[in-house]
PDB file of N, CA and C in Angstrom:
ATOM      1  N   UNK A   1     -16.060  29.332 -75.136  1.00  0.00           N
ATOM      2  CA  UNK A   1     -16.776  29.943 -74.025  1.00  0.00           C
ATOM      3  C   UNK A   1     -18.006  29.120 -73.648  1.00  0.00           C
ATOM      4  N   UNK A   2     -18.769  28.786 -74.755  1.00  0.00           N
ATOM      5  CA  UNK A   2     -19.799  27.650 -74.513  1.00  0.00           C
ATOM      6  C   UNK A   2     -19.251  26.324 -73.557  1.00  0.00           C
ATOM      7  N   UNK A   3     -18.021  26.207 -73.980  1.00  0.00           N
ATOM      8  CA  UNK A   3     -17.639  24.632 -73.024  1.00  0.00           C
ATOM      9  C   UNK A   3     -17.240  25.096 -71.279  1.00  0.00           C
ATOM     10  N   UNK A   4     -17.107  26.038 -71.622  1.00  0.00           N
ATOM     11  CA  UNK A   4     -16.662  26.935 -69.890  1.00  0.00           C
ATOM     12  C   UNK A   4     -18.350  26.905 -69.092  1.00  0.00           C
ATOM     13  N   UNK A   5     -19.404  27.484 -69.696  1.00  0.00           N
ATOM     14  CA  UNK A   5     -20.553  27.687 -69.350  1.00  0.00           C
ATOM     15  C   UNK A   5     -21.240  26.317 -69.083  1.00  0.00           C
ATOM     16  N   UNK A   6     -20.791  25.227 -69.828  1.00  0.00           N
ATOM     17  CA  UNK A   6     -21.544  23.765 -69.458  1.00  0.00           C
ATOM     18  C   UNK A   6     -20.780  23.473 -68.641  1.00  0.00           C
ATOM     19  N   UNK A   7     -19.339  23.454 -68.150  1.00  0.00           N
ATOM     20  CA  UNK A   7     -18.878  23.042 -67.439  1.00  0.00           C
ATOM     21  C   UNK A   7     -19.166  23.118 -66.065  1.00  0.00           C
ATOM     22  N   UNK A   8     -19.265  24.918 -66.243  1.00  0.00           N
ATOM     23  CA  UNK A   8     -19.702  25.352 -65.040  1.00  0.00           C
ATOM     24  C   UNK A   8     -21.089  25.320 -64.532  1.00  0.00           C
ATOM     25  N   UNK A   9     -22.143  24.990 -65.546  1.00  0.00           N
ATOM     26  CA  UNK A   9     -23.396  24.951 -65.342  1.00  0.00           C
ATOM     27  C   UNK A   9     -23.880  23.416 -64.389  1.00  0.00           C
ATOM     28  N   UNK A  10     -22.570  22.106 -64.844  1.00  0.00           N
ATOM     29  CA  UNK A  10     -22.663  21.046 -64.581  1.00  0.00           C
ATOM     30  C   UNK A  10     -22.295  20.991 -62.927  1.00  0.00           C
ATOM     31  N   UNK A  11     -21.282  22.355 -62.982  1.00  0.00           N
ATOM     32  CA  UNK A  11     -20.998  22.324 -61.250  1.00  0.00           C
ATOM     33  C   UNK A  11     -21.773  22.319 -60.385  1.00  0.00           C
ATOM     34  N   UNK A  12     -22.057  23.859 -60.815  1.00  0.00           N
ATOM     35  CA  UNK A  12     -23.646  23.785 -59.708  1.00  0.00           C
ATOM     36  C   UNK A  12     -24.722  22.636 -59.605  1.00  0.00           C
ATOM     37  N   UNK A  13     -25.280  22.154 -60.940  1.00  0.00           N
ATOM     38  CA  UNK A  13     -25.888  21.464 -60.675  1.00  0.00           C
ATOM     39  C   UNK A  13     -25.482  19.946 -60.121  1.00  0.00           C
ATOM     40  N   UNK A  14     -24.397  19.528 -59.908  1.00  0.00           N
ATOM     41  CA  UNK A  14     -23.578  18.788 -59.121  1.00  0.00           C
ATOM     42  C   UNK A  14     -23.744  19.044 -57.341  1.00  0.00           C
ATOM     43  N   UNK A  15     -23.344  20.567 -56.956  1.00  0.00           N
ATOM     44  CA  UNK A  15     -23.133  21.223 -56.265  1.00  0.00           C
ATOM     45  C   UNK A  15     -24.537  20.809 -55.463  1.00  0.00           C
ATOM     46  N   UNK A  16     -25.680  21.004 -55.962  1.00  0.00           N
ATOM     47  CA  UNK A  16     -26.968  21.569 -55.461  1.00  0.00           C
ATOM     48  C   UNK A  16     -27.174  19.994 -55.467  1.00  0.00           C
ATOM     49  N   UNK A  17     -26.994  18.849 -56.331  1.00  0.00           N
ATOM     50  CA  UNK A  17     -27.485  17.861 -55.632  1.00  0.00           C
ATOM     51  C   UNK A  17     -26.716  16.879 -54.781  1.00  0.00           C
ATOM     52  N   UNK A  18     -25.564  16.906 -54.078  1.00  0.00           N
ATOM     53  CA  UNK A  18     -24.918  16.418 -53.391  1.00  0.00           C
ATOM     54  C   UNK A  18     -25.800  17.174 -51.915  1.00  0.00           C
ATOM     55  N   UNK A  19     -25.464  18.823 -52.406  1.00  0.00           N
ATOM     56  CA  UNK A  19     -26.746  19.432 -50.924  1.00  0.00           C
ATOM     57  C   UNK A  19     -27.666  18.975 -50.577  1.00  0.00           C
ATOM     58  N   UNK A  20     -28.353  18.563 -51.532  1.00  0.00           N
ATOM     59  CA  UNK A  20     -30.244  17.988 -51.542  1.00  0.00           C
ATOM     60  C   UNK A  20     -29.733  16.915 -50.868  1.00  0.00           C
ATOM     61  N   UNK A  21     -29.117  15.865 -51.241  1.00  0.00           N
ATOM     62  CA  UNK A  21     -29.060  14.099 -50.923  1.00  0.00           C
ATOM     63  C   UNK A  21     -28.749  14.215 -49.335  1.00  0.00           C
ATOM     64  N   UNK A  22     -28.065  15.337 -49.432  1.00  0.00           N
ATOM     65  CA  UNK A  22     -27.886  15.250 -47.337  1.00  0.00           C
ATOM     66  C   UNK A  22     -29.233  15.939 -46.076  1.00  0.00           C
ATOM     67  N   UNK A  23     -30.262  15.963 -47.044  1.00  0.00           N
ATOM     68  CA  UNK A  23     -31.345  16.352 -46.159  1.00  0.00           C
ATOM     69  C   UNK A  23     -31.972  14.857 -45.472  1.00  0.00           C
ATOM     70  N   UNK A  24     -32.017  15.026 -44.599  1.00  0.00           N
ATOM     71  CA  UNK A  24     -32.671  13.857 -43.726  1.00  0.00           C
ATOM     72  C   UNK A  24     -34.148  13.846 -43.690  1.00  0.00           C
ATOM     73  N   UNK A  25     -34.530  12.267 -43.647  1.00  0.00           N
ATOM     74  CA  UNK A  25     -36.204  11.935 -43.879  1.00  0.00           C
ATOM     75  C   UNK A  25     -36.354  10.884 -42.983  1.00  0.00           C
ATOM     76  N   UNK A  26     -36.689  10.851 -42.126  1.00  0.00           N
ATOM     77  CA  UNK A  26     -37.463   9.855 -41.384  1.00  0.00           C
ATOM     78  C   UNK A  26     -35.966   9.461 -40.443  1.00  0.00           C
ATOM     79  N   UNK A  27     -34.471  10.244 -40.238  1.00  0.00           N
ATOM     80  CA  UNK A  27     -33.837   9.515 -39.236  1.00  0.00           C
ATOM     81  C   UNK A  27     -32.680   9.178 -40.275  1.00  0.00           C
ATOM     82  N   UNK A  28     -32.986   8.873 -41.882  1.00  0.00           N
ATOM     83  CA  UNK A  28     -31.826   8.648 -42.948  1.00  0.00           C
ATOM     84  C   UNK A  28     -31.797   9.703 -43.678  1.00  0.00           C
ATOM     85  N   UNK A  29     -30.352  10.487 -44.314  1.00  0.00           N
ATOM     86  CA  UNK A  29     -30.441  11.223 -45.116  1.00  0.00           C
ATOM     87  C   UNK A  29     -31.011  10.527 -46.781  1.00  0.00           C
ATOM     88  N   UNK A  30     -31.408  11.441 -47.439  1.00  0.00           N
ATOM     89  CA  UNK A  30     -32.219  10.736 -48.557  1.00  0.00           C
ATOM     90  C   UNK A  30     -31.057  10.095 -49.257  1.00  0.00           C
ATOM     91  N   UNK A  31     -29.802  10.778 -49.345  1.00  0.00           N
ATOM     92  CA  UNK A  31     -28.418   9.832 -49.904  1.00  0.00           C
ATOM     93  C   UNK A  31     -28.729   8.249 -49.431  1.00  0.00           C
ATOM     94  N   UNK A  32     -28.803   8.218 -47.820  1.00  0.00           N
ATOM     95  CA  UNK A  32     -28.893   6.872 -47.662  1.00  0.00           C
ATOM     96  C   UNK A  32     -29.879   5.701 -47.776  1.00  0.00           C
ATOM     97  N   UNK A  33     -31.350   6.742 -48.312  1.00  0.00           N
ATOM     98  CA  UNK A  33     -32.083   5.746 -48.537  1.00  0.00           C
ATOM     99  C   UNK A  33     -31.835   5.630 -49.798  1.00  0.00           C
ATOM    100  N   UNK A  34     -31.583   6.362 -50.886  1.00  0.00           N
ATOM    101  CA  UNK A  34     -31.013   5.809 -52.271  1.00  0.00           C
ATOM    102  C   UNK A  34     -30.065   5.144 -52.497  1.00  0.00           C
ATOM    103  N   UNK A  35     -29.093   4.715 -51.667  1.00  0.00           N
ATOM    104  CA  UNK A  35     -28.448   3.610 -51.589  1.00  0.00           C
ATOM    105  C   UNK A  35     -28.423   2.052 -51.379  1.00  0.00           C
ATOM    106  N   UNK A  36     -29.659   2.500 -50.104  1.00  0.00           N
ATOM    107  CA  UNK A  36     -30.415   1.080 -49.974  1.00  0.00           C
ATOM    108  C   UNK A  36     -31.305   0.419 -50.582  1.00  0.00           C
ATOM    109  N   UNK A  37     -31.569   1.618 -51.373  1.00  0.00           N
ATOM    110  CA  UNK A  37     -32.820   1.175 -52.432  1.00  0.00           C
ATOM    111  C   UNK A  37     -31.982   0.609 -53.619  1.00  0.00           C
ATOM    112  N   UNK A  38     -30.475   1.049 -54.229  1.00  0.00           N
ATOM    113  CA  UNK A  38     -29.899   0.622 -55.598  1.00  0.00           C
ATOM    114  C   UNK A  38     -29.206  -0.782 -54.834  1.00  0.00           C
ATOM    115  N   UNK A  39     -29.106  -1.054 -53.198  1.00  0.00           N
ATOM    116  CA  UNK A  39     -28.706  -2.408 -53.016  1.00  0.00           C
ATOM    117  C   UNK A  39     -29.536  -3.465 -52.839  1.00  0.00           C
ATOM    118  N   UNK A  40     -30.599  -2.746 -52.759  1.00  0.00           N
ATOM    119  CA  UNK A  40     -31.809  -4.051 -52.416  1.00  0.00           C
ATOM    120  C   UNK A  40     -32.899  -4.277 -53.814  1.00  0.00           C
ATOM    121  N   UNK A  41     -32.500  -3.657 -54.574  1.00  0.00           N
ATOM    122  CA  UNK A  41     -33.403  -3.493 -55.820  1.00  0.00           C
ATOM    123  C   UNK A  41     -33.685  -4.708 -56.408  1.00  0.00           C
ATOM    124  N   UNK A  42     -34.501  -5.340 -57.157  1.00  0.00           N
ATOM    125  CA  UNK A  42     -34.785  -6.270 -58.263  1.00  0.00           C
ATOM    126  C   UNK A  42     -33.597  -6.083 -59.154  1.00  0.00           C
ATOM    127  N   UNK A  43     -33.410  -5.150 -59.494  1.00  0.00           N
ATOM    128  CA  UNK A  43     -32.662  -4.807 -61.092  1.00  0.00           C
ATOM    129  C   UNK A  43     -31.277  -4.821 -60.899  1.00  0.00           C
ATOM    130  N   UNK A  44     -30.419  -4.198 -59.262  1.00  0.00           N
ATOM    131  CA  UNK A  44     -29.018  -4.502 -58.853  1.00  0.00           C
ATOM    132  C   UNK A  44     -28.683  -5.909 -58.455  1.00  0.00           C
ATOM    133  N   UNK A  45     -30.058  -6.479 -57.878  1.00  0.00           N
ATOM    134  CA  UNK A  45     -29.378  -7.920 -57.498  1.00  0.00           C
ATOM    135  C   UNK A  45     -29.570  -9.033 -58.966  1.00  0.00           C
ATOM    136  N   UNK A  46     -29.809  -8.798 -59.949  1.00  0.00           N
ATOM    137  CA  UNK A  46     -29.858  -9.311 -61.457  1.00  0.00           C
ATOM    138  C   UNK A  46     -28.602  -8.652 -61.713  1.00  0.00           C
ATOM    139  N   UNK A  47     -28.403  -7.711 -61.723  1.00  0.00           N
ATOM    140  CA  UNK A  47     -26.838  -7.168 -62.253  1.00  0.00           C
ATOM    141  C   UNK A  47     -25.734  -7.843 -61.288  1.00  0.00           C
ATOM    142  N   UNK A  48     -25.926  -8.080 -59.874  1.00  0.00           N
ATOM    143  CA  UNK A  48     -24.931  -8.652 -59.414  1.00  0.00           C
ATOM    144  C   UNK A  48     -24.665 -10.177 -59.862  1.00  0.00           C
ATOM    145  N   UNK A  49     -25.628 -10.578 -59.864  1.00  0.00           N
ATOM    146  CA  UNK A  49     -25.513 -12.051 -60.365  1.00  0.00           C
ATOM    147  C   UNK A  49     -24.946 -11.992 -61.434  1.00  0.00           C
ATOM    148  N   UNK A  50     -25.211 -11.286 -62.412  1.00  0.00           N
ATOM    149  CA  UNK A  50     -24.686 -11.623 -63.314  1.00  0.00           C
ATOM    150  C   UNK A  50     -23.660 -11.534 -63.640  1.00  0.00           C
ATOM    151  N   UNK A  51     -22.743 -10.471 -62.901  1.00  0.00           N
ATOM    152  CA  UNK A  51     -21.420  -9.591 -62.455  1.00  0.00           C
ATOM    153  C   UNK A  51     -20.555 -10.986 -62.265  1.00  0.00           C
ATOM    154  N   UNK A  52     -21.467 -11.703 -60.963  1.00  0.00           N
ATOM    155  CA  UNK A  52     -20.717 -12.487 -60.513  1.00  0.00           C
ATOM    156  C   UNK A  52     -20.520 -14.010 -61.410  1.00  0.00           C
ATOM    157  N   UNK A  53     -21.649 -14.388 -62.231  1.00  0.00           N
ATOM    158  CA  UNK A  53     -20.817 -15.122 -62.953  1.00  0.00           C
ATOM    159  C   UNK A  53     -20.386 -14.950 -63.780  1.00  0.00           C
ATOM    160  N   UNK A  54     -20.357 -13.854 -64.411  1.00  0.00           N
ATOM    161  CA  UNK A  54     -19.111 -13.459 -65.683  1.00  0.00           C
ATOM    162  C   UNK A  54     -17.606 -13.750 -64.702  1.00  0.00           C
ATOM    163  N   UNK A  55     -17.822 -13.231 -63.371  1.00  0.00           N
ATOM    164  CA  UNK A  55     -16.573 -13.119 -62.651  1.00  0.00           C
ATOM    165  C   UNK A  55     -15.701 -14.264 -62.978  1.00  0.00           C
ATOM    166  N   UNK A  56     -16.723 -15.679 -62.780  1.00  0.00           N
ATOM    167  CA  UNK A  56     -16.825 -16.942 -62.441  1.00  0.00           C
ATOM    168  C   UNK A  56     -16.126 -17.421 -63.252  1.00  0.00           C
ATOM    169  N   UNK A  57     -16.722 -16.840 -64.713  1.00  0.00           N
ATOM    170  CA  UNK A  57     -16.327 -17.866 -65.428  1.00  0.00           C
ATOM    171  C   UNK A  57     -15.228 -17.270 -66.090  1.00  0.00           C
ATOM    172  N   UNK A  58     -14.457 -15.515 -65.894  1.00  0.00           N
ATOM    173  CA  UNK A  58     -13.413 -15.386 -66.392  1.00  0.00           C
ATOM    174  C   UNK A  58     -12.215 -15.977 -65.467  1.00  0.00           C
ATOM    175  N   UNK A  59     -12.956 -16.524 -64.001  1.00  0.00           N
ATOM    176  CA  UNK A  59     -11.436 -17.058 -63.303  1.00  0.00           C
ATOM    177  C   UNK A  59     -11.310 -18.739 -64.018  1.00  0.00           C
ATOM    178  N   UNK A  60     -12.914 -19.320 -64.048  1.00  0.00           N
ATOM    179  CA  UNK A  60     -12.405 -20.743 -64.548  1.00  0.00           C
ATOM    180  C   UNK A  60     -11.667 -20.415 -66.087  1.00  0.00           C
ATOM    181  N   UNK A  61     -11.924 -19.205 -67.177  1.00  0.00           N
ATOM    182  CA  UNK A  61     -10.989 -19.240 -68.089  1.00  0.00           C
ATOM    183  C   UNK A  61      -9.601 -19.145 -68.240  1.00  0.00           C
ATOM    184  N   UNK A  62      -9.606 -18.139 -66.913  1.00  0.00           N
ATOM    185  CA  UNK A  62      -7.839 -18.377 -66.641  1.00  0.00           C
ATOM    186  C   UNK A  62      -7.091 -19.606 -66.264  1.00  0.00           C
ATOM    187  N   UNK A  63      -7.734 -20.220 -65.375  1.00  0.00           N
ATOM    188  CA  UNK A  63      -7.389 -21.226 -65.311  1.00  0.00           C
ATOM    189  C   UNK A  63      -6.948 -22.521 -66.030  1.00  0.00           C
ATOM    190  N   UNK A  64      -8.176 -22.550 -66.967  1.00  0.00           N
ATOM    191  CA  UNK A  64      -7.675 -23.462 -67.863  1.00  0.00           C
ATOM    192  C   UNK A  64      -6.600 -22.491 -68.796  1.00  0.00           C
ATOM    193  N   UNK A  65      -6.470 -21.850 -69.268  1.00  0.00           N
ATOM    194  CA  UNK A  65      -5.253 -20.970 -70.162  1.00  0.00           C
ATOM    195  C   UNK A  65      -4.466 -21.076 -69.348  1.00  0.00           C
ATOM    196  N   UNK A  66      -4.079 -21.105 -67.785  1.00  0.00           N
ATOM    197  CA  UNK A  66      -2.631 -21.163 -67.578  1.00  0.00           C
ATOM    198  C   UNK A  66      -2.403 -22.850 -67.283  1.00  0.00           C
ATOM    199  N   UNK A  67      -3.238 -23.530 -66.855  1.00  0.00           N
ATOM    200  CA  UNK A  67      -3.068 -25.231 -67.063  1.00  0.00           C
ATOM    201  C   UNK A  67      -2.772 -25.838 -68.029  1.00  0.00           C
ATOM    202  N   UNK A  68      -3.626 -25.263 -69.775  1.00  0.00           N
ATOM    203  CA  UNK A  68      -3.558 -25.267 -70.920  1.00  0.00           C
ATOM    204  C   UNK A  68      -1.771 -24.527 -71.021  1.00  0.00           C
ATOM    205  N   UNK A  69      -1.311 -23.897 -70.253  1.00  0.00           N
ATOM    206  CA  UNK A  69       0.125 -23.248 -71.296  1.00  0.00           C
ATOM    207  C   UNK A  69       0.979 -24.097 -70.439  1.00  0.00           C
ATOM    208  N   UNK A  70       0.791 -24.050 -69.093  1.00  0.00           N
ATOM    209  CA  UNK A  70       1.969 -25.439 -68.559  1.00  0.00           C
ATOM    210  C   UNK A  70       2.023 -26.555 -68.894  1.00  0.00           C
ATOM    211  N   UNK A  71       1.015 -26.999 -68.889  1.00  0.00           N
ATOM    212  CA  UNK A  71       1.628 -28.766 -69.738  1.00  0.00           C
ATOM    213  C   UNK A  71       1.558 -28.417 -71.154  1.00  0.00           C
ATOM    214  N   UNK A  72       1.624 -27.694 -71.706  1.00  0.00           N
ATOM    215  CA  UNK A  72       2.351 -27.112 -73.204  1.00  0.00           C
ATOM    216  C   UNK A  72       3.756 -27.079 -73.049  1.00  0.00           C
ATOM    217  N   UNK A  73       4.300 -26.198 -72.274  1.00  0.00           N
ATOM    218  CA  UNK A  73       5.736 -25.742 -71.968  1.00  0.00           C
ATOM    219  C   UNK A  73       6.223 -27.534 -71.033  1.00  0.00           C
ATOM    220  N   UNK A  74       5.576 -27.938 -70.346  1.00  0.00           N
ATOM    221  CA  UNK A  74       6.207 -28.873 -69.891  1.00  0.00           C
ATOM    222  C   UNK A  74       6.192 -30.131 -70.796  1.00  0.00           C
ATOM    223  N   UNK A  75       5.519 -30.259 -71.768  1.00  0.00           N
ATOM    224  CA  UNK A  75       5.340 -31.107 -72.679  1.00  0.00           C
ATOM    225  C   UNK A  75       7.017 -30.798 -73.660  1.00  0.00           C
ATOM    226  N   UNK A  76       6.849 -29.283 -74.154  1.00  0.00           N
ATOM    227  CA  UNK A  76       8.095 -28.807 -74.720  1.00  0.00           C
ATOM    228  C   UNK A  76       9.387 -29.061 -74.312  1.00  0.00           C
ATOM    229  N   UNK A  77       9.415 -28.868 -73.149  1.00  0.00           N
ATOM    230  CA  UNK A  77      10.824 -29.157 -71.781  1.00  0.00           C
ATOM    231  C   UNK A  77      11.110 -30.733 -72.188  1.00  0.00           C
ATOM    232  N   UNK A  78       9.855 -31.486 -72.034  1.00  0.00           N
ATOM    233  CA  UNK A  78      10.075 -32.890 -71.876  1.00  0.00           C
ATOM    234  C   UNK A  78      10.959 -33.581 -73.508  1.00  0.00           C
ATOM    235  N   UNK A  79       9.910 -32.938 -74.401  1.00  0.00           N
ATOM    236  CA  UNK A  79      10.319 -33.080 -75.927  1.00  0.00           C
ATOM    237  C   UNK A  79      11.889 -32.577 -76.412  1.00  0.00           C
ATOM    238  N   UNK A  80      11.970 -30.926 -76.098  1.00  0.00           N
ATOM    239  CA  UNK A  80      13.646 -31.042 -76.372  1.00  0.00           C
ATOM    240  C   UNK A  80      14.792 -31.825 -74.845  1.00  0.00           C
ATOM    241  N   UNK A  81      14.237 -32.502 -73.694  1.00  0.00           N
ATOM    242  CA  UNK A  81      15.230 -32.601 -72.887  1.00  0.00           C
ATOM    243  C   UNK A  81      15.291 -34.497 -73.472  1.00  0.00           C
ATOM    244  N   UNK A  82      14.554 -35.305 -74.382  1.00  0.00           N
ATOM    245  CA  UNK A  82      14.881 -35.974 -74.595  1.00  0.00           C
ATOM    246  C   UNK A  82      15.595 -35.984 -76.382  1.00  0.00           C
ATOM    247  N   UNK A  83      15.334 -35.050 -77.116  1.00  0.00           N
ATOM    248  CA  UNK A  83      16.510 -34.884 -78.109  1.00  0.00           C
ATOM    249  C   UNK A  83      17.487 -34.558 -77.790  1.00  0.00           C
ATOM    250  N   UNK A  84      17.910 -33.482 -76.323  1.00  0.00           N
ATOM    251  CA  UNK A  84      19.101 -33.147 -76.161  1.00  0.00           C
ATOM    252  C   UNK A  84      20.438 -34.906 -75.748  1.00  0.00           C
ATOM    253  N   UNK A  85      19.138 -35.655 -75.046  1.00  0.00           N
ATOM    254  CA  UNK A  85      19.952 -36.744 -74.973  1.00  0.00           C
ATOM    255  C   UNK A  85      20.145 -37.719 -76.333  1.00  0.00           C
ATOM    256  N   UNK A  86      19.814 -37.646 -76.673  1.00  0.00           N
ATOM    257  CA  UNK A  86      20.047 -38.486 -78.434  1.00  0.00           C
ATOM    258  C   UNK A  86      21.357 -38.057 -79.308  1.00  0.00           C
TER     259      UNK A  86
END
């Protein structure tokens, strides 16, 4: 019964601040100035950067792992297609 009562306690208070964020201030609802504020921030554009070169460097890791496994396999191809001729 306790997990029913937080659940439901979490609604409302869900409920009541989705209401609040749509009151308008100056022409923007406050939703939208808290948005512009988590995109223009010091602390989101350090997290994006950094987002973005983790991004960076998990595509240059793929890369080399699938360059690294083809000339493996084509190295292999090459190795048994000249025992098959022997």
């Amino acid at each position: 019964m306790e997990e029913l009562k937080f659940v439901v306690k979490c609604f409302v208070f869900t409920m009541l601040l989705v209401v609040l964020m749509q009151v308008k201030v100056g022409g923007y609802s406050i939703e939208a100035h808290s948005f512009h504020w988590l995109r223009k921030s010091t602390i989101s554009q350090y997290i994006q950067s950094a987002a973005a070169g983790g991004a960076m460097a998990l595509r240059n890791l793929g890369r080399t792992v699938k360059d690294g496994v083809a000339s493996t396999v084509d190295g292999y191809q090459e190795g048994a297609h000249e025992k098959a001729i022997r």
